[in-house]
N, C-alpha and C. Protein backbone atom coordinates (compact mmCIF):
# COMPACT_ATOMS: atom_id res chain seq x y z
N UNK A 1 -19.48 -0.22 -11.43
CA UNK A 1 -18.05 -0.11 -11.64
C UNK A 1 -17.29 -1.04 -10.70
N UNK A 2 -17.77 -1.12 -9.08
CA UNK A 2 -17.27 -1.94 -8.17
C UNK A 2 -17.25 -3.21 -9.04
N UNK A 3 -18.36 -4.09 -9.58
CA UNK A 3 -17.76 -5.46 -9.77
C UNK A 3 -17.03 -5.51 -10.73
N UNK A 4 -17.09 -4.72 -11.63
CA UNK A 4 -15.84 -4.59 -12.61
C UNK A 4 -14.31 -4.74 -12.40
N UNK A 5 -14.41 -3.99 -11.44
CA UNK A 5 -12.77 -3.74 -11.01
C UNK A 5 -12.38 -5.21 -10.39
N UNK A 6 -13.67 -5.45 -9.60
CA UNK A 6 -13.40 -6.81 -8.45
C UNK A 6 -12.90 -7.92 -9.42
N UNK A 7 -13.54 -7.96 -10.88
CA UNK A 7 -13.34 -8.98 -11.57
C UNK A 7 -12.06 -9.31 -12.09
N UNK A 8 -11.70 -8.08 -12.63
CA UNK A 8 -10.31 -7.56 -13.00
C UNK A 8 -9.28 -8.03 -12.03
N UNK A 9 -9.54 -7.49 -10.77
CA UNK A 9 -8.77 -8.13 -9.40
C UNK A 9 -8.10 -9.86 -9.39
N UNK A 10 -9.31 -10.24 -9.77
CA UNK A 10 -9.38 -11.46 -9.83
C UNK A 10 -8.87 -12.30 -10.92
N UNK A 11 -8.92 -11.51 -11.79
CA UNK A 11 -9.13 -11.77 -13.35
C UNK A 11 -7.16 -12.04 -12.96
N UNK A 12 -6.28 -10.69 -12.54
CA UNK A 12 -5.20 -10.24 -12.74
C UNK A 12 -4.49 -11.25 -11.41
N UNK A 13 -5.10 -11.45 -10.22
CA UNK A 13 -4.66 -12.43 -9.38
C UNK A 13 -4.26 -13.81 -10.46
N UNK A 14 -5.51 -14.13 -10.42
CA UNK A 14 -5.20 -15.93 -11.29
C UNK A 14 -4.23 -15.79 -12.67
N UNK A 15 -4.21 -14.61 -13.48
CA UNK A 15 -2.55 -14.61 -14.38
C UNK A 15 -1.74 -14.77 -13.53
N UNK A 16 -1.34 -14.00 -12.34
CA UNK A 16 0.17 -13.79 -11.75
C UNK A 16 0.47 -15.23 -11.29
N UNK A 17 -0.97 -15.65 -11.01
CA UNK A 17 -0.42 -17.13 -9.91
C UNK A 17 -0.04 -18.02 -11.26
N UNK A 18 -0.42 -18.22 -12.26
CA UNK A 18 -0.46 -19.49 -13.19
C UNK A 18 0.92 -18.89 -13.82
N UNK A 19 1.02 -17.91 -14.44
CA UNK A 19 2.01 -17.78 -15.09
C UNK A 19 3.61 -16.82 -14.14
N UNK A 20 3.44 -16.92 -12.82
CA UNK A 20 4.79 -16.59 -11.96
C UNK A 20 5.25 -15.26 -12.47
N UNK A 21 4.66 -14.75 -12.87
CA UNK A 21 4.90 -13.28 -13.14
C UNK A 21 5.88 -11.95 -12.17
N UNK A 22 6.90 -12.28 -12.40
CA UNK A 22 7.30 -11.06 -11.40
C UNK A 22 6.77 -10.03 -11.65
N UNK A 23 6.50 -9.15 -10.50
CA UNK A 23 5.69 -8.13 -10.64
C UNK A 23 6.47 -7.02 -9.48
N UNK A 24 6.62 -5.82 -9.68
CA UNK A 24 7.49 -5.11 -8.47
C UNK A 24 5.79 -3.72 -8.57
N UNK A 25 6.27 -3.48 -6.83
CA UNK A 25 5.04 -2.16 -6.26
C UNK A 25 6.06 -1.79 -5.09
N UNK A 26 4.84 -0.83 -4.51
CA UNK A 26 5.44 0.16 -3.62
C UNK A 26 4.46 0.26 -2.75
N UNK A 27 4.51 0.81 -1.52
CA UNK A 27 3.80 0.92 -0.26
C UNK A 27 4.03 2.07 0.65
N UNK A 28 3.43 2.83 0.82
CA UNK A 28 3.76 4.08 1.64
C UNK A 28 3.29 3.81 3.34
N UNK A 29 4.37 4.76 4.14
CA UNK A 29 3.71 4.58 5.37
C UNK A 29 3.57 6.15 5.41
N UNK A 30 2.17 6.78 5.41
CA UNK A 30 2.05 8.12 5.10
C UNK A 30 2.09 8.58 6.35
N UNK A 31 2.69 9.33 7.22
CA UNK A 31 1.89 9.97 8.52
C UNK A 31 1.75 11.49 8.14
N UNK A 32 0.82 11.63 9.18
CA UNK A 32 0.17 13.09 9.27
C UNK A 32 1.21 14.43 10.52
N UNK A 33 1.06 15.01 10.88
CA UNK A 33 1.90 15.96 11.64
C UNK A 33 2.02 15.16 13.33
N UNK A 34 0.56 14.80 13.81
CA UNK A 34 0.28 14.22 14.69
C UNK A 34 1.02 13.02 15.11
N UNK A 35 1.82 11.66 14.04
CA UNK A 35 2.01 10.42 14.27
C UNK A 35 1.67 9.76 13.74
N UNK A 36 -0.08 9.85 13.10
CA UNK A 36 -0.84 9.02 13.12
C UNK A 36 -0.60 8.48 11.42
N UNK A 37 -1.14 6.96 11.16
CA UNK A 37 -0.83 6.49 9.64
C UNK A 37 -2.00 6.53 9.19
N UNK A 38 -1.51 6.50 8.01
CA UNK A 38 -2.61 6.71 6.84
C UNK A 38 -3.06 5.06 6.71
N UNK A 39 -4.48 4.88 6.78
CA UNK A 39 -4.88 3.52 6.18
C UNK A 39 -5.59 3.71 5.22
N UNK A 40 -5.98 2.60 4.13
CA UNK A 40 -6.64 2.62 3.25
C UNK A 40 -7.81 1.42 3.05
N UNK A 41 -8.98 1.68 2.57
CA UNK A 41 -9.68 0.29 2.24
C UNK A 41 -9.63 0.29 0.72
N UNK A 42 -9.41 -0.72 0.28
CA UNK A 42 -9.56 -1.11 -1.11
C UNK A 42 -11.07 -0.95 -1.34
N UNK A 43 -11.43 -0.92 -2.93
CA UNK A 43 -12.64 -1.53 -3.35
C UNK A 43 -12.42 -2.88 -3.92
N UNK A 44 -11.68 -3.57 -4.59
CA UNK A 44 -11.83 -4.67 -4.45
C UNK A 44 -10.99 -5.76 -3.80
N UNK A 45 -10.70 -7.11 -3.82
CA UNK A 45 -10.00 -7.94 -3.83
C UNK A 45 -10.09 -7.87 -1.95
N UNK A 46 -10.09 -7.87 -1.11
CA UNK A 46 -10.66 -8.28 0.38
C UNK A 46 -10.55 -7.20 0.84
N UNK A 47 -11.98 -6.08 0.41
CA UNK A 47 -11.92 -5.19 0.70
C UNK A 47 -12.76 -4.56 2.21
N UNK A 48 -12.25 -5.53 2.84
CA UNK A 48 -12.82 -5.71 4.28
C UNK A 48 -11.50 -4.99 5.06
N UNK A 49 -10.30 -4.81 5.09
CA UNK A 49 -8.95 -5.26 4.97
C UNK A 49 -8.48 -3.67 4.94
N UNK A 50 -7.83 -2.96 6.43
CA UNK A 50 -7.30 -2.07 5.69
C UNK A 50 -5.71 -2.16 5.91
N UNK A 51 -5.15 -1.12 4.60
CA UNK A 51 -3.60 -1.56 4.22
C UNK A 51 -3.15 -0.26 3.66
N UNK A 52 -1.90 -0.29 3.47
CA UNK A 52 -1.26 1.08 3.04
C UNK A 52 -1.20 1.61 1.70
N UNK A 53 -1.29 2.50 1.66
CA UNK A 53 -1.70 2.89 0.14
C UNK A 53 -0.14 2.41 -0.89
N UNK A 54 -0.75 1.79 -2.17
CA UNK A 54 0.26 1.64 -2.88
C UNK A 54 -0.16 0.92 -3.94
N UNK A 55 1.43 0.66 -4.98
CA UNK A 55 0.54 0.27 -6.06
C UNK A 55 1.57 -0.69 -7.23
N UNK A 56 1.70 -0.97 -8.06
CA UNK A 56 2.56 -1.10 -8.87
C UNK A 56 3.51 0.07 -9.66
N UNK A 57 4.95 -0.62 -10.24
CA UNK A 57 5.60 0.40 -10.52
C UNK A 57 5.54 0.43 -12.00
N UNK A 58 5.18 1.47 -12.78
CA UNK A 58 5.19 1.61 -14.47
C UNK A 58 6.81 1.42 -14.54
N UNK A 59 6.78 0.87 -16.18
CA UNK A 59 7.89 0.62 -16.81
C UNK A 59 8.47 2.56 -17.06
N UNK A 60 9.84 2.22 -16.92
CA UNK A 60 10.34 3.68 -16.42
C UNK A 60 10.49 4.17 -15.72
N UNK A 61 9.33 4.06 -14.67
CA UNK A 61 9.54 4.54 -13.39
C UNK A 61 10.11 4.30 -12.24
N UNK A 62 10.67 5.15 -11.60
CA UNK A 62 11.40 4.69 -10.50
C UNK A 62 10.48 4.32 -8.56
N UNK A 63 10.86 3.53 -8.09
CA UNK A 63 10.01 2.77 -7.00
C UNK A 63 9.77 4.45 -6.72
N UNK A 64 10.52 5.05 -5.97
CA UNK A 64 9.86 6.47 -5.70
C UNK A 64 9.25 7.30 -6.13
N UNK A 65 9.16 7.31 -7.75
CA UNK A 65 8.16 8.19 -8.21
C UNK A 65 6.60 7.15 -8.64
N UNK A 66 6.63 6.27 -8.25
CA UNK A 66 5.52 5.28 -8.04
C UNK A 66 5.34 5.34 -7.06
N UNK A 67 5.81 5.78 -5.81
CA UNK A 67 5.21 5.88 -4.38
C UNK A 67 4.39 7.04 -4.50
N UNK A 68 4.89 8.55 -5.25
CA UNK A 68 4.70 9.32 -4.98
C UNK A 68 2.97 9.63 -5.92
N UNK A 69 3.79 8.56 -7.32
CA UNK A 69 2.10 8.41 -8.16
C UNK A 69 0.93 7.82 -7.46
N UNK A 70 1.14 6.82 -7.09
CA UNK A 70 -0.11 5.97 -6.29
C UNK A 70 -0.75 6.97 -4.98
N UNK A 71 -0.08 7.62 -4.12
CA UNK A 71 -0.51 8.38 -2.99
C UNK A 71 -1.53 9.09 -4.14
N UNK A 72 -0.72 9.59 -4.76
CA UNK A 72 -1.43 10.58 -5.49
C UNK A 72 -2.65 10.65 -5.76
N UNK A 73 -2.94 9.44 -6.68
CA UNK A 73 -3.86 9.01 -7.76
C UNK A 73 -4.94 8.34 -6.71
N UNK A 74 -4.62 7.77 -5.50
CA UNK A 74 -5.32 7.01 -4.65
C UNK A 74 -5.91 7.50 -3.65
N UNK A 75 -5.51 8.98 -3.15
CA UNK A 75 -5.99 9.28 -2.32
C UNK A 75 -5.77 10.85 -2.10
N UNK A 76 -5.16 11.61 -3.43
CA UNK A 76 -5.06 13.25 -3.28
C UNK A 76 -3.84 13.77 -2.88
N UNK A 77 -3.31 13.12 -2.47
CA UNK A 77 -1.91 13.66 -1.74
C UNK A 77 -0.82 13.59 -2.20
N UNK A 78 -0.05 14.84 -2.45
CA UNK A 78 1.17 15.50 -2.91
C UNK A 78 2.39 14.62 -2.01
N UNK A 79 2.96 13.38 -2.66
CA UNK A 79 3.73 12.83 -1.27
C UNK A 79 5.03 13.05 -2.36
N UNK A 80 5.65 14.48 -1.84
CA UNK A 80 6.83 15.09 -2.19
C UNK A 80 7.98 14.13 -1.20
N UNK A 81 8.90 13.75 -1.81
CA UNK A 81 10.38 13.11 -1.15
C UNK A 81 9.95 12.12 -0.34
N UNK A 82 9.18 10.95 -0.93
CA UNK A 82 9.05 9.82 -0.09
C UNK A 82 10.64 9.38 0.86
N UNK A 83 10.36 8.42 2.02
CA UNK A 83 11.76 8.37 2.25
C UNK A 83 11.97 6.85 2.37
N UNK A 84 12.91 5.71 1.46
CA UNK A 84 12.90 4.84 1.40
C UNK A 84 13.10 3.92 2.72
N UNK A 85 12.67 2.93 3.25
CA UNK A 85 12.53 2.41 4.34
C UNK A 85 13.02 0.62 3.90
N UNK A 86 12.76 0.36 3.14
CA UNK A 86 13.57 -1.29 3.04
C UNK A 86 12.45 -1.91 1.55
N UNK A 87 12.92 -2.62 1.19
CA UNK A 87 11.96 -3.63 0.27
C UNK A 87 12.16 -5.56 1.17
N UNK A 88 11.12 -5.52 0.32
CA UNK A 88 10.51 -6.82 0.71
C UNK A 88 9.83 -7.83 -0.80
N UNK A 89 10.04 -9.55 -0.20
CA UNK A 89 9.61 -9.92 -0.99
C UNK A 89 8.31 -10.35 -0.59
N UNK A 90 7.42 -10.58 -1.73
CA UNK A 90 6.11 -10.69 -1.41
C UNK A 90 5.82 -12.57 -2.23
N UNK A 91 5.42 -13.62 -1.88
CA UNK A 91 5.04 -15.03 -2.69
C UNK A 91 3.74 -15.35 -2.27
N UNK A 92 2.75 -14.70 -1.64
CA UNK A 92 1.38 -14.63 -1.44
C UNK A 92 0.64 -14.98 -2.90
N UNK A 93 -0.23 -16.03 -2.91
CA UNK A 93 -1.21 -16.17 -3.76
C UNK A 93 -0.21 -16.56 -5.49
N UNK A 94 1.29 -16.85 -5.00
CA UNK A 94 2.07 -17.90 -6.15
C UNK A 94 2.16 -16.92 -6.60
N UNK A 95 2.27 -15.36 -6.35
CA UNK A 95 3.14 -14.26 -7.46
C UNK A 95 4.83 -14.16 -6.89
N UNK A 96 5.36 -13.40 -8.11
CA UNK A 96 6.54 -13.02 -7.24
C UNK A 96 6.82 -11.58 -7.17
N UNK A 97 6.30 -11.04 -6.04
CA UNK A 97 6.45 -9.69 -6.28
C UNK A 97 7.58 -8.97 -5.26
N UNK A 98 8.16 -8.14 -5.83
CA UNK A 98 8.93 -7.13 -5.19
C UNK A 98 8.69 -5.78 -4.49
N UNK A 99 8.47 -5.77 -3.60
CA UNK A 99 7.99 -4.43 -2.88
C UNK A 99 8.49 -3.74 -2.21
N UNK A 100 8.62 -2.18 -2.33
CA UNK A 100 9.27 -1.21 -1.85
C UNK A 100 8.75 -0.01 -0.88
N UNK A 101 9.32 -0.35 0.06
CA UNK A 101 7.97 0.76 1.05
C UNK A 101 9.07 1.85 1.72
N UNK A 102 7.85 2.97 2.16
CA UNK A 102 8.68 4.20 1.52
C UNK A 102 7.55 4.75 3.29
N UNK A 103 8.34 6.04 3.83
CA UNK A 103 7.35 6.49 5.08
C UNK A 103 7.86 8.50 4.10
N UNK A 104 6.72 8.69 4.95
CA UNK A 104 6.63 10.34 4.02
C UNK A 104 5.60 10.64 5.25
N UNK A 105 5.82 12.30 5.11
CA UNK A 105 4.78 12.96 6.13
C UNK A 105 3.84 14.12 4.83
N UNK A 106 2.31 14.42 5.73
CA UNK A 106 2.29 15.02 4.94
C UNK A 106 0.80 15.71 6.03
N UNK A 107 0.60 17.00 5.59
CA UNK A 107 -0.54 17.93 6.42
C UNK A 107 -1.81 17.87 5.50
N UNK A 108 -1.64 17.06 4.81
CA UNK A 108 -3.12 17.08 3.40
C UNK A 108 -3.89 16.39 4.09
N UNK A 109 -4.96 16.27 3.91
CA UNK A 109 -6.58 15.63 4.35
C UNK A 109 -6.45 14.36 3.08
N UNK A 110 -6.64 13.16 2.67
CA UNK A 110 -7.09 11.96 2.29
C UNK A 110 -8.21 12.53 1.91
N UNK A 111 -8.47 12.05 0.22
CA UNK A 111 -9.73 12.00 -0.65
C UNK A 111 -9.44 10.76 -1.29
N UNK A 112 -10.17 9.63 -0.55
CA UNK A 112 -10.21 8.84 -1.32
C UNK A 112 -10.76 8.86 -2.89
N UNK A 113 -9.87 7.97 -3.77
CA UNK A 113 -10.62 7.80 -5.28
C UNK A 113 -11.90 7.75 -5.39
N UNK A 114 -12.37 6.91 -5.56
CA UNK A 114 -13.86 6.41 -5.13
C UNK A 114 -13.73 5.03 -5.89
N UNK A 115 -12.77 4.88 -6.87
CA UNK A 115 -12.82 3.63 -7.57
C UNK A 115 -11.85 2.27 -6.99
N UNK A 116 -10.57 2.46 -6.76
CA UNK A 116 -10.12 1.59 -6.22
C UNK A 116 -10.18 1.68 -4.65
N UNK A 117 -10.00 3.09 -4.04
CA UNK A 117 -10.61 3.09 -2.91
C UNK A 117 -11.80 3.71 -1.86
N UNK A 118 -12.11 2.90 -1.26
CA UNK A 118 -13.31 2.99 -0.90
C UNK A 118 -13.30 3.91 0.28
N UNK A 119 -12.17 4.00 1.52
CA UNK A 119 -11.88 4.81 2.60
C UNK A 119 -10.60 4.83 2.67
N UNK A 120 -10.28 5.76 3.57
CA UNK A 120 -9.07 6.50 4.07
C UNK A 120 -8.72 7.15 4.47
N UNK A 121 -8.16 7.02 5.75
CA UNK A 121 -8.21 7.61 7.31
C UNK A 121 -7.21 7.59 8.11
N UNK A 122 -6.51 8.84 8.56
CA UNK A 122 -5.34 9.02 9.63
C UNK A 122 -5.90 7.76 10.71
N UNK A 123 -4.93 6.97 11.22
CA UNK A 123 -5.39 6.84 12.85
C UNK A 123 -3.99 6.32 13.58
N UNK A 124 -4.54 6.56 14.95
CA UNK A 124 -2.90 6.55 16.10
C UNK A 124 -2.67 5.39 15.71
N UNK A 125 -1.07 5.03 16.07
CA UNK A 125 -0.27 3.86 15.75
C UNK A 125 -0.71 2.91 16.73
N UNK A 126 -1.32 3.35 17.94
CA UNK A 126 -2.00 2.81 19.46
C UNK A 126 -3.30 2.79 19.54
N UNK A 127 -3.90 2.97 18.31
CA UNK A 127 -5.61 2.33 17.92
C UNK A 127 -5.82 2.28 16.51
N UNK A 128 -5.46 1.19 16.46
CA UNK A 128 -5.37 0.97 14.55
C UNK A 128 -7.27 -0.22 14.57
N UNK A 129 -7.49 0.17 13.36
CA UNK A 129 -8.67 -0.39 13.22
C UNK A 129 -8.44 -2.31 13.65
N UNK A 130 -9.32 -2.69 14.13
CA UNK A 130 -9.22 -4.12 14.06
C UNK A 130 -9.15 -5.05 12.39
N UNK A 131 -8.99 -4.16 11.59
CA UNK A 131 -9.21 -4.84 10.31
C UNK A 131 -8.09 -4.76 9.66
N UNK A 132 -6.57 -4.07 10.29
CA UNK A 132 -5.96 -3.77 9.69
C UNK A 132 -5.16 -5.09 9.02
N UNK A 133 -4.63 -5.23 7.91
CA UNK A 133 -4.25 -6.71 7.26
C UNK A 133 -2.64 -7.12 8.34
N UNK A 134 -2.07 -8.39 8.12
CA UNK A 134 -1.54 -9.00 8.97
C UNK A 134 -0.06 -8.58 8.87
N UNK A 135 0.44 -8.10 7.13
CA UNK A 135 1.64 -7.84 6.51
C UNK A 135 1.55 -6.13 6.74
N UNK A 136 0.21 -5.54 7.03
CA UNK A 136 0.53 -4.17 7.61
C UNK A 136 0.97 -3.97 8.94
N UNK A 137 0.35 -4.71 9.57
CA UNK A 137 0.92 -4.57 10.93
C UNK A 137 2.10 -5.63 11.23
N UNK A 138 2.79 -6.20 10.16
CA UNK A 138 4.06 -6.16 10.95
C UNK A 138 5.04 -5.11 10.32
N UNK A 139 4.90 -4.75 9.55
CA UNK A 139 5.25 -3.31 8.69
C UNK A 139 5.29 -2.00 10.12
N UNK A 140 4.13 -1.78 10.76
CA UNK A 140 3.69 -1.00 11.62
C UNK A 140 4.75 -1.58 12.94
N UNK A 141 4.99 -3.22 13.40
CA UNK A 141 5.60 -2.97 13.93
C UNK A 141 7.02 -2.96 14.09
N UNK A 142 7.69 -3.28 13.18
CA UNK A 142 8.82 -2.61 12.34
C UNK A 142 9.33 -1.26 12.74
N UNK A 143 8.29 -0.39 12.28
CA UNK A 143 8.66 1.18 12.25
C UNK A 143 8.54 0.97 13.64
N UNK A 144 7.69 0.96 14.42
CA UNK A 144 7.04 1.20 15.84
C UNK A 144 8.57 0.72 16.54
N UNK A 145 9.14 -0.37 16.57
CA UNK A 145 10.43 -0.92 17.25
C UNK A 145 11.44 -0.82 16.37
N UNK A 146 11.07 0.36 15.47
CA UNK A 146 13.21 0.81 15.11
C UNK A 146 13.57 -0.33 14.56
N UNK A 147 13.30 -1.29 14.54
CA UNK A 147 13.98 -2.48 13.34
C UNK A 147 14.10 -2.37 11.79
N UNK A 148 14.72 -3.15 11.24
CA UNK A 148 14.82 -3.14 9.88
C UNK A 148 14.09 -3.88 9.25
N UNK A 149 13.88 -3.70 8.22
CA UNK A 149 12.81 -5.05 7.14
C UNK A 149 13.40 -6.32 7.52
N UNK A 150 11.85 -7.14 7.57
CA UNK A 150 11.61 -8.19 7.27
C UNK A 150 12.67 -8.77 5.39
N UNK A 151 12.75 -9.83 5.16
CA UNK A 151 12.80 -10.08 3.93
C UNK A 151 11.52 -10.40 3.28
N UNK A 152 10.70 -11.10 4.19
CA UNK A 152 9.06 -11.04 3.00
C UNK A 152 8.33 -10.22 3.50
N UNK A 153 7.31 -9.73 2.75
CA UNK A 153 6.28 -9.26 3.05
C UNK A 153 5.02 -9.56 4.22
């Protein structure tokens, strides 16, 4: 199933880049009671890489009830009243995407999918894995120093 999806990944990267596809998602900064954020590893597309859970937004839906679907679907968790935090633009890899990131608390335990993701794990804002991606941690330090969004991603 892993190379399947990976292909797809790939498959769905090289449309967005050739044909400029706007594309709008969402990004959660989940914490737990403790502080600590929720990270995620993908299964595919640089799934070395961990990043915040999130996803694209369905036609109809609103950025917040796509925050609240993707937690969901991605990792088990009921993320009741996301709370909007800024959007950002994203031009990585020649897409044009729009992204909306959202911070929510929540006392649930992380079950990762098993299909798109592979792990997912509370950890302190003051020992984040060395793998964490480059657009998460300036996201992380954003929240961490009270500032406002970036304009890109």
């Amino acid at each position: 199933m892993r190379p399947l999806i990976q292909l797809l990944w790939h498959l769905k990267r090289t449309v967005l880049r050739v044909t400029r596809w706007k594309t709008r998602g969402v990004k959660v900064m989940l914490f737990n009671p403790a502080g600590e954020l929720l990270l995620i590893r993908n299964t595919y597309g640089r799934s070395h890489l961990h990043v915040l859970p999130g996803g694209g937004i369905h036609r109809g839906e609103t950025p917040e009830q796509a925050a609240a679907r993707e937690v969901k679907e991605e990792v088990g968790i009921a993320c009741e009243a996301p709370t909007f935090r800024g959007v950002y633009r994203n031009h990585a890899e020649g897409k044009r995407d729009t992204i909306y990131l959202f911070t929510a608390v929540t006392s649930q335990i992380p079950r990762p999918d098993g299909v798109e993701v592979a792990e997912a794990a509370f950890h302190p804002l003051d020992a984040l894995p060395e793998t964490v991606s480059a657009a998460t941690r300036r996201r992380i330090e954003e929240y961490r120093e009270g500032r406002g969004p970036a304009a890109d991603w």
